[in-house]
Protein backbone atom coordinates (compact mmCIF):
# COMPACT_ATOMS: atom_id res chain seq x y z
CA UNK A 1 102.57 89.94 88.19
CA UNK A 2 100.16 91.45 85.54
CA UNK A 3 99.28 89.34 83.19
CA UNK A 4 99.27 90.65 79.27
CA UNK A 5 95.72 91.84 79.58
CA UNK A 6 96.46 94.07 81.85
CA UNK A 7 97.14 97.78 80.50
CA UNK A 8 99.24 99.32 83.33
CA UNK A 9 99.62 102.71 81.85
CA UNK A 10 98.51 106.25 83.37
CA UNK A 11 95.83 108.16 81.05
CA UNK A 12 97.88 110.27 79.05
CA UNK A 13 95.89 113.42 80.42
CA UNK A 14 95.60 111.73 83.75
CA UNK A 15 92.46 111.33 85.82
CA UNK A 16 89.34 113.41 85.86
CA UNK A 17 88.53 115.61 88.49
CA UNK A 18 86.45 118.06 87.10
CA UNK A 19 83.14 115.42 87.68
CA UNK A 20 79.67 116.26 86.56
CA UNK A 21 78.04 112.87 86.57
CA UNK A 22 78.61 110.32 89.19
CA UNK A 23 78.12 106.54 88.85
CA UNK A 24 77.09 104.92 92.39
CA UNK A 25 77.29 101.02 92.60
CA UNK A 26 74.73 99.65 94.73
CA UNK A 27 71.91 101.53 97.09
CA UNK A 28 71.86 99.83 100.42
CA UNK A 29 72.40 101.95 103.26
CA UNK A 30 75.90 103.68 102.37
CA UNK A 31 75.28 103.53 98.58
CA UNK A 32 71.80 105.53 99.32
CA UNK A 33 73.85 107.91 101.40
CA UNK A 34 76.45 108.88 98.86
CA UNK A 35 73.78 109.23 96.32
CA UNK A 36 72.06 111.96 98.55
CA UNK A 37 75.61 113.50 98.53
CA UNK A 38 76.50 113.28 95.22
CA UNK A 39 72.73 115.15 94.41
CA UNK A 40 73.16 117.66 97.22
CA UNK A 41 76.38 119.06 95.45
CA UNK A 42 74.56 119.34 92.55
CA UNK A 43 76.08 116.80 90.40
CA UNK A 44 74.05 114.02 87.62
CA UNK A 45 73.61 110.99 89.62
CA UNK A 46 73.32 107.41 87.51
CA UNK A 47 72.56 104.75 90.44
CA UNK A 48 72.73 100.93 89.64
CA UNK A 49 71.61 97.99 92.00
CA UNK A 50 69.88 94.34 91.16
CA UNK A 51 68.06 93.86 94.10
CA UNK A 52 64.11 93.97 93.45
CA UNK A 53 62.61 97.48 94.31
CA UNK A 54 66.49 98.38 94.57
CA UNK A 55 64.95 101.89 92.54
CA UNK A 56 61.88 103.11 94.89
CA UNK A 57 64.13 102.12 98.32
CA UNK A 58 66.88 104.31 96.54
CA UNK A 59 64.48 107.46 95.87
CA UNK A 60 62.53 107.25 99.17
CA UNK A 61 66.07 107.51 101.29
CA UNK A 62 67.09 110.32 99.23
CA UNK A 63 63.64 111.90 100.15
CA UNK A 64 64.14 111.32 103.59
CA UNK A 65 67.57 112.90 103.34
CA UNK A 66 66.85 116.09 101.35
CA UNK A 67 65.65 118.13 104.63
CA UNK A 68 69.06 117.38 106.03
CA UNK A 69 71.05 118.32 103.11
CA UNK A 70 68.87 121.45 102.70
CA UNK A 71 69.54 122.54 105.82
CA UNK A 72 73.51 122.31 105.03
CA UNK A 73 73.55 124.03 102.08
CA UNK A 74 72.66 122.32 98.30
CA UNK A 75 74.75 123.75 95.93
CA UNK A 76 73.16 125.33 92.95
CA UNK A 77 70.88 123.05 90.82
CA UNK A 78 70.97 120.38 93.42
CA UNK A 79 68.10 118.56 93.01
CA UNK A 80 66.37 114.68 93.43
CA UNK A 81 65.24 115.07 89.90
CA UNK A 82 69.37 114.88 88.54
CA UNK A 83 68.82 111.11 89.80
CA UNK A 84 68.60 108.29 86.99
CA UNK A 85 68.13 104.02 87.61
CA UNK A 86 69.97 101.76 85.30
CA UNK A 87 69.84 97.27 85.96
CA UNK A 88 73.07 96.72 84.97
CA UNK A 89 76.39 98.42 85.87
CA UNK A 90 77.59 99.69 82.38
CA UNK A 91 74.97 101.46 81.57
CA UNK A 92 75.37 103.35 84.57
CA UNK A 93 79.24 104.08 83.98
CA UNK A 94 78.97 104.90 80.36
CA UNK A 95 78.66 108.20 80.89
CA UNK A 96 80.30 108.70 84.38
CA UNK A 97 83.19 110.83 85.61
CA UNK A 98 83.50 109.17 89.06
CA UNK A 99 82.60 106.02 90.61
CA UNK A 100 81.57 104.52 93.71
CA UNK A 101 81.12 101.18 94.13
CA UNK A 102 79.51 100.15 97.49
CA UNK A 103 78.47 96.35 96.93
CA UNK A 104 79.05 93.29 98.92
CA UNK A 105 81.89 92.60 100.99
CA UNK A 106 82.46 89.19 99.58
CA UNK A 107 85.77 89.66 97.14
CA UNK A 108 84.34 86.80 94.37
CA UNK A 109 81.62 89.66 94.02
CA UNK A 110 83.73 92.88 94.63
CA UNK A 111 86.01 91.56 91.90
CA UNK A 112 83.21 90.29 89.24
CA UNK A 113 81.54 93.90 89.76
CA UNK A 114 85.34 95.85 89.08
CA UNK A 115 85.58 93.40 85.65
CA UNK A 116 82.61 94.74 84.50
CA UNK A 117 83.30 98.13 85.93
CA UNK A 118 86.21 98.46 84.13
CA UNK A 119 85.03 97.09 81.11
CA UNK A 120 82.65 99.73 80.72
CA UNK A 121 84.13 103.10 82.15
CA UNK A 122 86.17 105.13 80.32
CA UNK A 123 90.21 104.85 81.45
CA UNK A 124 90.05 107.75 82.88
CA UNK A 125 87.39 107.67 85.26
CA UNK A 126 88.28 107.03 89.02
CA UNK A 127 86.68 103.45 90.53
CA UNK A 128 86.68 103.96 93.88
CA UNK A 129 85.34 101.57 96.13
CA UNK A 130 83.23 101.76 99.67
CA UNK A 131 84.40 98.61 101.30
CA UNK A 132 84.73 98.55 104.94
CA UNK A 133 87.45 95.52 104.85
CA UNK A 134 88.72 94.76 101.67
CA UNK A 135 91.99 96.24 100.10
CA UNK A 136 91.75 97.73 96.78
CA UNK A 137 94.90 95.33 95.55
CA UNK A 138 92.63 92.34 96.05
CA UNK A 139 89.73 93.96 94.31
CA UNK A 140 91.68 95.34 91.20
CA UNK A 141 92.84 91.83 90.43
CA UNK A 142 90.17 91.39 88.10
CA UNK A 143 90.86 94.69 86.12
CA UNK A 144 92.11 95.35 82.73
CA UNK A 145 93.01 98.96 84.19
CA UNK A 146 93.96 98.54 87.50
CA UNK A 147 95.92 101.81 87.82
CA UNK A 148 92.18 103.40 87.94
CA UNK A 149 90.55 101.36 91.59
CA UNK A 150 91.04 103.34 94.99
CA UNK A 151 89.15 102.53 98.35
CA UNK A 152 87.07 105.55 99.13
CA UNK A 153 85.78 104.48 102.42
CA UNK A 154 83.31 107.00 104.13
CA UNK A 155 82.21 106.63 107.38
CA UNK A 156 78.40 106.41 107.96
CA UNK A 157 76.58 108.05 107.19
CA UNK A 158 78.39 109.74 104.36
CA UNK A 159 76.07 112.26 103.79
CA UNK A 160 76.30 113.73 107.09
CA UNK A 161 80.17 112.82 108.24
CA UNK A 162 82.51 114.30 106.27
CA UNK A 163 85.51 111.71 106.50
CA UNK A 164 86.57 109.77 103.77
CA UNK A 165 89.39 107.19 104.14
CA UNK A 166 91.73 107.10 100.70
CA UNK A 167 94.36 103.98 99.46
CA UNK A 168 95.64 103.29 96.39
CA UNK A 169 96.84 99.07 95.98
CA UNK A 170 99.40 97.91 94.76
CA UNK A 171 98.98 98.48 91.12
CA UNK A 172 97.05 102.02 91.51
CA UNK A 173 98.26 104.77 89.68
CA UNK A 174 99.91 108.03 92.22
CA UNK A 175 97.06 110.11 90.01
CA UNK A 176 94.54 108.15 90.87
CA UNK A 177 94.76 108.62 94.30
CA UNK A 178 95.19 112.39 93.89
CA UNK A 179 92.29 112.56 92.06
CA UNK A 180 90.13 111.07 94.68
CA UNK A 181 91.36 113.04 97.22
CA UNK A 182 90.50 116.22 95.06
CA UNK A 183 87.59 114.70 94.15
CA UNK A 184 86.26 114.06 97.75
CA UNK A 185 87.53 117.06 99.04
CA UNK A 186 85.77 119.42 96.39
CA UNK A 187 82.39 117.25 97.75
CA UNK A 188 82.83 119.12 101.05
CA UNK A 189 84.43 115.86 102.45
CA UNK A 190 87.45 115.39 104.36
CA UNK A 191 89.67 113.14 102.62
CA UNK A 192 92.77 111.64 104.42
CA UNK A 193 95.35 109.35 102.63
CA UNK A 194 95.91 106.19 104.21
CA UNK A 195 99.89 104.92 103.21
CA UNK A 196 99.76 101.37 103.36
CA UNK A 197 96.74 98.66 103.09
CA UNK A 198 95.52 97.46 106.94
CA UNK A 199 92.42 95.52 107.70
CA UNK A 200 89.75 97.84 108.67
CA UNK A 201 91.66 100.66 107.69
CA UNK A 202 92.24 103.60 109.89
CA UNK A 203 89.24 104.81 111.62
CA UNK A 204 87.07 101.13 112.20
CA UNK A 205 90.59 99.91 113.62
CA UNK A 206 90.44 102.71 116.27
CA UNK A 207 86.69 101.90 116.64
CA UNK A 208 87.90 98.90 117.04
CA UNK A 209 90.43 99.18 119.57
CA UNK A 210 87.24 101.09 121.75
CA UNK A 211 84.81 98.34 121.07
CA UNK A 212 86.97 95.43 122.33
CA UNK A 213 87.77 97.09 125.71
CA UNK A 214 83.96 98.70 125.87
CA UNK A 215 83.00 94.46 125.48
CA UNK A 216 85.90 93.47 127.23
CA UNK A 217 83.96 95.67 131.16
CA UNK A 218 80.76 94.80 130.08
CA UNK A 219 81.77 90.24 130.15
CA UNK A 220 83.96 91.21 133.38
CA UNK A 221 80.62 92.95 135.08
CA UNK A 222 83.45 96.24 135.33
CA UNK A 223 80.32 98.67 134.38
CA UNK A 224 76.91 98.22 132.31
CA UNK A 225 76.25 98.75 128.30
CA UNK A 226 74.35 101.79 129.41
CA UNK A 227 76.97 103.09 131.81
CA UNK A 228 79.72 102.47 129.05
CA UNK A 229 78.14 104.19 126.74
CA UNK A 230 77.52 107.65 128.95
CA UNK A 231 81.02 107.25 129.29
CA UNK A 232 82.24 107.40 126.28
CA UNK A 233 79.08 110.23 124.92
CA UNK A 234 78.71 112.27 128.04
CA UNK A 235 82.91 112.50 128.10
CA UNK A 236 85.89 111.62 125.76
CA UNK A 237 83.68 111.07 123.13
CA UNK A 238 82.92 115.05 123.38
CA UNK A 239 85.90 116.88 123.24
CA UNK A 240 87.39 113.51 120.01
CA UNK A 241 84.03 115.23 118.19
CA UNK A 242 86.61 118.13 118.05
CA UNK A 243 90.01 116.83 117.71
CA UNK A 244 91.66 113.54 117.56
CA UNK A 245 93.71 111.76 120.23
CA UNK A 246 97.26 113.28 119.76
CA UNK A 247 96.28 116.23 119.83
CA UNK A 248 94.13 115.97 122.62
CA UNK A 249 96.94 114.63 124.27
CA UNK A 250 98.87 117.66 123.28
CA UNK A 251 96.86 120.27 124.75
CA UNK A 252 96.30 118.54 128.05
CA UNK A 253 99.93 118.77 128.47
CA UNK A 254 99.54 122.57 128.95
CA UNK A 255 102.66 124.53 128.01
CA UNK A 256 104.71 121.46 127.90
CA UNK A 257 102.52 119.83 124.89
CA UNK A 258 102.47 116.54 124.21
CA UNK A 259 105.87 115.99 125.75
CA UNK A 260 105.09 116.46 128.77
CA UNK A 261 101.89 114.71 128.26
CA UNK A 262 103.88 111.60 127.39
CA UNK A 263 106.45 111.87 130.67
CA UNK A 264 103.73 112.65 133.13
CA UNK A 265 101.20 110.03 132.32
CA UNK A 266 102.77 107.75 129.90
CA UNK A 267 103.74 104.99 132.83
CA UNK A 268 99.87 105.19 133.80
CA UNK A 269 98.94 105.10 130.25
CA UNK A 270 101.67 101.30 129.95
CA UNK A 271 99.69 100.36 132.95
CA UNK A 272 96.75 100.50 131.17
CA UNK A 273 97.62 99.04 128.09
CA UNK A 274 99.06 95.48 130.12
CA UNK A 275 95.80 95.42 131.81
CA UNK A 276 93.42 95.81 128.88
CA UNK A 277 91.30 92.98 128.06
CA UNK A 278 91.09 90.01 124.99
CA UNK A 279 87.56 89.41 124.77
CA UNK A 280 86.14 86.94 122.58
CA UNK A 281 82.46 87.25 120.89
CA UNK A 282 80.94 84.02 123.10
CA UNK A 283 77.34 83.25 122.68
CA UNK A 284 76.96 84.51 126.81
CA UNK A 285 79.29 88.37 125.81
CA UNK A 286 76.06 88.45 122.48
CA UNK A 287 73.86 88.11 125.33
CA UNK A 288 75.04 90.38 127.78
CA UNK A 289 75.43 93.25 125.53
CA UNK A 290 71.91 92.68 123.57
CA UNK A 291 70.40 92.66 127.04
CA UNK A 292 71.78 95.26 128.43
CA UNK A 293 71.59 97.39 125.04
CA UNK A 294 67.99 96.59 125.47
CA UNK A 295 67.89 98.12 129.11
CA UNK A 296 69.87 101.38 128.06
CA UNK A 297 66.82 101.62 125.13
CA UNK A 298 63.85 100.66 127.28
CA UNK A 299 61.53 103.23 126.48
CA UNK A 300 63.11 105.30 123.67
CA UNK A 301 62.21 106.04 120.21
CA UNK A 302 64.76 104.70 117.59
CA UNK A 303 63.31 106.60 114.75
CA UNK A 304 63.35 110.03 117.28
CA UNK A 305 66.74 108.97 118.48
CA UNK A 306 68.47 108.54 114.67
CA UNK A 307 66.66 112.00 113.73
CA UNK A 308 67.84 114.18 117.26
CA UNK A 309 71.70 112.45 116.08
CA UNK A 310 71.44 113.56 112.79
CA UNK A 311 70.39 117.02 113.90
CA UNK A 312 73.05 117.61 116.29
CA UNK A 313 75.64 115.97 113.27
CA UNK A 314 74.63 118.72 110.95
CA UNK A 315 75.43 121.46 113.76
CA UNK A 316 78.45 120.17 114.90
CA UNK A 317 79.76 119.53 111.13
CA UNK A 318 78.69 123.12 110.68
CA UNK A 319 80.15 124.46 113.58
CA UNK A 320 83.20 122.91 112.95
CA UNK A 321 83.67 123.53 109.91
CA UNK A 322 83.47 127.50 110.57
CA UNK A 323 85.93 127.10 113.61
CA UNK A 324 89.32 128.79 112.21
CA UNK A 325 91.59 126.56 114.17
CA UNK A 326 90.61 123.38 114.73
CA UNK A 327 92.57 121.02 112.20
């Protein structure tokens, strides 16, 4: 029930779209990476975080990111220097047309930040909302204009991988959400619209789904953490780069599609499914996976490793991107 504060009316000229400055809520790791984005398409970029040296953390990752974005393709007058620094979160919306909120994932905090954010934006403006597991009904509790809060949930790191989850709660406006998905998708992003609020969302619950069966071999002694990860890298996890599950499915069912797919190996695939595992995070599954992580790394350079991935990200999201048919 809203409560008489609450204004639960659509802009009369509905949401902006047409954004030139960007308001981003916090600059830890995902934060940092949407500012890059944000820059790289050549939009203002008004950053806001309290943590102490919050501002030279946030403009040494975007340095650190430029070469990457360069190499993608800035649009024109993309530049570091469209960057600004504001303490306190509305003077950093004041003059937004978008923004993204990627604090805490405590809700007392989520929803203290949206009171303020919506205090200070204009109605119009889009508050859209990083979190990983929170739903955007819980967070818009605290807003005068809740029509207005969206989760806009990249994946990480957002300025490399284009996918953006999208969910309106329960009190979000139907133009809201369109104008996030507009919004995202005229970033270069790929937006897809989630229709109902889960925990996790979409994509980290079919991470999820992975992980627990990946931990699941690894306490059982099936296979090691190295071996489970070449499987995964150096097999499925090269042609799902491509294309998602169905339709993976689809095309290995040759002229007979997914259909056939479904009748030829759906019993196996039931078999499977009974004999998958329930793992539980015990203090002795930590260890075995640290340790063996820690074998699988032995010798490697994690700073080399991060920059040969996002190398091979940028080519692939390139590639793909000019590949006519792939969805």
């Amino acid at each position: 029930m809203m409560d008489a504060s609450t204004d639960a009316s659509e802009p009369a000229g509905g949401y902006r779209t047409a954004i030139r400055r960007v308001a981003v809520i916090g600059t830890g790791v995902i934060g940092a990476s949407w500012a890059s984005q944000f820059l790289a398409r050549g939009l203002d970029v008004t950053a806001c975080d309290p943590a102490p040296g919050a501002e030279e953390r946030l403009r040494a990752t975007v340095a650190r990111q430029w070469p990457a974005l360069t190499e993608i393709g800035l649009a024109a007058g993309a530049s570091p220097e469209r960057l600004r620094f504001e303490t306190e979160p509305e003077a950093a919306v004041a003059g937004a047309d978008f923004v993204q909120e990627n604090g805490p994932e405590r809700l007392e905090i989520k929803r203290e930040t949206y009171r303020r954010l919506d205090a200070a934006a204009p109605p119009d403006v889009v508050l859209a909302t990083s979190s990983s597991g929170l739903t955007p009904s819980a967070i818009q509790a605290a807003c005068r204009h809740p029509g207005r809060v969206v989760l806009g949930h990249p994946f990480n790191p957002p300025h490399l991988v284009p996918l953006v989850e999208v969910l309106g709660g329960e009190r979000t406006h139907e133009g809201a959400v369109a104008a996030a998905m507009a919004i995202y998708a005229d970033l270069g992003k790929r937006p897809i619209r989630l229709k109902r609020e889960l925990v996790g969302h979409v994509a980290n619950r079919l991470q999820a789904a992975l992980w627990r069966e990946a931990f699941h071999l690894v306490g059982t002694g099936a296979a090691s953490v190295a071996d489970i990860d070449a499987a995964i890298s150096h097999g499925p996890g090269l042609r799902w780069a491509l294309m998602g599950p169905c339709l993976l499915n689809h095309l290995s069912g040759g002229p007979g599609g997914l259909a056939h797919t479904l009748d030829h190996l759906g019993p196996l695939m039931e078999a499977m499914w009974a004999d998958l595992g329930d793992p539980r995070l015990t203090p002795e599954l930590k260890d075995a996976l640290v340790r063996g992580l820690g074998e699988e790394l032995a010798g490697r350079d994690a700073e080399a490793m991060l920059a040969e991935r996002d190398a091979i990200l940028i080519e692939l999201v390139r590639r793909k991107r000019g590949a006519a048919n792939l969805p």
